[in-house]
Protein backbone atom coordinates (compact mmCIF):
# COMPACT_ATOMS: atom_id res chain seq x y z
CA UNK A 1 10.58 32.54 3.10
CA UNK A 2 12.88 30.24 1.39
CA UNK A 3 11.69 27.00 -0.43
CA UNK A 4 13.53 23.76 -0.38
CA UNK A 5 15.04 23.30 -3.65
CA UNK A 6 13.74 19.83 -5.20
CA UNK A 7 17.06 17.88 -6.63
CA UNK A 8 16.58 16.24 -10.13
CA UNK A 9 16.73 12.49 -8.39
CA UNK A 10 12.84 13.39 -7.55
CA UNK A 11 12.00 11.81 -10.55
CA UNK A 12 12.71 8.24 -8.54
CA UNK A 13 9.91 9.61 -6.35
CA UNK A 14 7.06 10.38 -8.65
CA UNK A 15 8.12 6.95 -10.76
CA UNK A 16 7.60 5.07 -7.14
CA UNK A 17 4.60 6.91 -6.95
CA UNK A 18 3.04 6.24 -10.03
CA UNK A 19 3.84 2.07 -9.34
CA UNK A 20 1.96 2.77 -6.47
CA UNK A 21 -1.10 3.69 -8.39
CA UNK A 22 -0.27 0.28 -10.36
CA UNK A 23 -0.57 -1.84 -7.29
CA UNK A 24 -4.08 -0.09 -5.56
CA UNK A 25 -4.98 -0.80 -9.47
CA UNK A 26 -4.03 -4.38 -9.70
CA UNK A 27 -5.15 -5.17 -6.33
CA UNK A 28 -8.88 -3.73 -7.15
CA UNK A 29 -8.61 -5.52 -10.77
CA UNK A 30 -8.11 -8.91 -8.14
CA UNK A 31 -11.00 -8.29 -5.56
CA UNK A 32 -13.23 -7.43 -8.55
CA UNK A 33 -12.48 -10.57 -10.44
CA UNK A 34 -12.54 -12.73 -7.40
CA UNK A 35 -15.85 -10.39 -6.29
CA UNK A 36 -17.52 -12.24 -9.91
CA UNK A 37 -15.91 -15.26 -9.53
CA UNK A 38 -17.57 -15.17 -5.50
CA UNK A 39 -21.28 -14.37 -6.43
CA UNK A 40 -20.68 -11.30 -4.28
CA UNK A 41 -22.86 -8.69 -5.29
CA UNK A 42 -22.56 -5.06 -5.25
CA UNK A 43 -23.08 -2.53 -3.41
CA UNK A 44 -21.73 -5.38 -0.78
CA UNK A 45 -18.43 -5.07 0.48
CA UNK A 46 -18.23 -8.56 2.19
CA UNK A 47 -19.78 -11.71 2.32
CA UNK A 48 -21.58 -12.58 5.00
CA UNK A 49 -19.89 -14.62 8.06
CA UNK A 50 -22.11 -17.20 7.66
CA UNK A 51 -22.05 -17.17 3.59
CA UNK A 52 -18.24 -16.86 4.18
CA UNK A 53 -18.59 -20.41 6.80
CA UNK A 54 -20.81 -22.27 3.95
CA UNK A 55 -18.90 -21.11 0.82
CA UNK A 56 -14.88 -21.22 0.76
CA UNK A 57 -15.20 -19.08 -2.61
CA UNK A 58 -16.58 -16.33 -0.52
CA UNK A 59 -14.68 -16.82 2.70
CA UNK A 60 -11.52 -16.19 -0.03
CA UNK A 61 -12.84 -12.93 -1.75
CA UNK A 62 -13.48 -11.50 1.91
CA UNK A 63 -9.36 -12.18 1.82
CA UNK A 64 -9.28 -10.33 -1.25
CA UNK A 65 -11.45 -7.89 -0.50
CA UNK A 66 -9.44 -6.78 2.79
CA UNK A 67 -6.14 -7.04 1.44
CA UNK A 68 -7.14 -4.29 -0.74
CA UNK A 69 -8.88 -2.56 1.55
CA UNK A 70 -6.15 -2.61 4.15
CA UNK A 71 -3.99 -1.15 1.84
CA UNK A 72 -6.02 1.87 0.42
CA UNK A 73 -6.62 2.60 4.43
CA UNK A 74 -2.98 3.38 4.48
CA UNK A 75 -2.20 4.73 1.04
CA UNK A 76 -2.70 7.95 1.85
CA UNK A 77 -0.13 8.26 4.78
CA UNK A 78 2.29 6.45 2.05
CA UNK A 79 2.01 9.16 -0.22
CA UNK A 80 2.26 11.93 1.99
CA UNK A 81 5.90 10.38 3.45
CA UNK A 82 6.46 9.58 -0.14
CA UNK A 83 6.50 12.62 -1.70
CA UNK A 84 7.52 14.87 1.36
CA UNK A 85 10.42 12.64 2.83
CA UNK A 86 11.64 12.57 -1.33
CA UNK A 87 12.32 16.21 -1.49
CA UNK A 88 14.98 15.93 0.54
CA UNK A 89 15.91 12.58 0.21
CA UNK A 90 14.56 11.35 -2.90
CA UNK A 91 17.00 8.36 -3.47
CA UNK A 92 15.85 6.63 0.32
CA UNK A 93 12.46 7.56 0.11
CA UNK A 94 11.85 5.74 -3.56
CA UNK A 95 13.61 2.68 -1.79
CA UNK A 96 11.85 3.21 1.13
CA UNK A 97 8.49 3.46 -1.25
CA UNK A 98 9.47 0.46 -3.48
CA UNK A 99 9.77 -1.51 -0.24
CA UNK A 100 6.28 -1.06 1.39
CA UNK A 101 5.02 -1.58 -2.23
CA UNK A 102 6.73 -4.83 -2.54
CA UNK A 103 5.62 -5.80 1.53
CA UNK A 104 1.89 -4.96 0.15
CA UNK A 105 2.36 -7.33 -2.61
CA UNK A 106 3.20 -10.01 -0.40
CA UNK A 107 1.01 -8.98 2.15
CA UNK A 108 -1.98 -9.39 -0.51
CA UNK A 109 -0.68 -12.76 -1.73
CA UNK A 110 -0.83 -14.30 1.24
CA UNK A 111 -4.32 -12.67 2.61
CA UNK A 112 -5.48 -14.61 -0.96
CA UNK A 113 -4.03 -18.18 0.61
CA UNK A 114 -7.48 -17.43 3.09
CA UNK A 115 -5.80 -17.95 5.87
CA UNK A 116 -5.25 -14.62 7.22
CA UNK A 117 -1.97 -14.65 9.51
CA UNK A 118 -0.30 -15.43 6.37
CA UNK A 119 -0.70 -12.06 5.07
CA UNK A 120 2.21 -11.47 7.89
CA UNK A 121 4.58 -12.56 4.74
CA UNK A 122 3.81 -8.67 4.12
CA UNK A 123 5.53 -7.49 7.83
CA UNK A 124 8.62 -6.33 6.01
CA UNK A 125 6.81 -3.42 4.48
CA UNK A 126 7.46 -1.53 7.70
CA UNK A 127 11.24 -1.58 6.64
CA UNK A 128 9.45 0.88 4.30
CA UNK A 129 7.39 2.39 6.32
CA UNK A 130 10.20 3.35 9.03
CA UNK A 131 12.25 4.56 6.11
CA UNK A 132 9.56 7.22 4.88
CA UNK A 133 9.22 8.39 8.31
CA UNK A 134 12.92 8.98 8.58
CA UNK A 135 13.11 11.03 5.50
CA UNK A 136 9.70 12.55 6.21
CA UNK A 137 10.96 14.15 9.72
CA UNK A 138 13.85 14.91 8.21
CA UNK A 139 12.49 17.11 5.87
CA UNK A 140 10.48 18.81 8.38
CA UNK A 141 13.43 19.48 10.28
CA UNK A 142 15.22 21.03 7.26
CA UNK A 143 12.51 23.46 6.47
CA UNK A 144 12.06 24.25 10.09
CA UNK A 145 15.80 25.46 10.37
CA UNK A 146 15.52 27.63 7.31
């Protein structure tokens, strides 16, 4: 059984990687401050719709609040193409992975406007996302050939 041998550019990977754990970070530090700053209590994970109606402060940390939540729903699959498309292609898949990060960024900035079709200034992440695939079938395909 032979084992793809990981090249030394990897390192891009895991550094993406680890920015990724920056920006699930900064965007929990956000919902939490704008959770306080909301009256939203825990163990809640929303405001009501009709707290959300009566108080904008609310209606914007339900913005918050799914922004973040949006994104940890598809962290995972991120990671996986991350770190599996980058041992064979570590250089497209950081790019790839500093893409989506950015597209998340701008994603959650706009979600934070509270009006919710502007997160779509986030679309380009799927520049990203297309990218990891690539380099994630890729892979496959390499080890499956061995």
């Amino acid at each position: 059984m032979a084992l793809i041998e990981v090249p030394s550019e990897y390192g891009y990977v895991i550094i993406t990687g680890f920015v990724s754990t920056v920006l699930t970070g900064y965007l929990g530090f956000k919902t939490g401050a704008y959770r306080k700053k909301a009256n939203v209590p825990y163990p809640y994970m929303y405001a009501t719709k009709e707290e959300a109606e009566k108080d904008r402060n609310k209606l914007i940390f339900n913005c918050y609040q799914r922004a973040h939540q949006n994104t940890l729903e598809n962290y995972p699959q991120f990671l996986l193409t991350l770190m599996v498309g980058g041992l064979k292609h570590p250089i497209i898949s950081s790019v790839g992975g500093g893409i989506w990060i950015l597209g998340r960024l701008f994603y959650a900035w706009g979600y934070y406007t509270g009006e919710p079709s502007k997160r779509s200034r986030g679309f380009f992440s799927y520049i990203g996302v297309l990218a990891l695939a690539g380099t994630t079938i890729s892979t496959a395909i390499s080890l499956l050939k061995q």
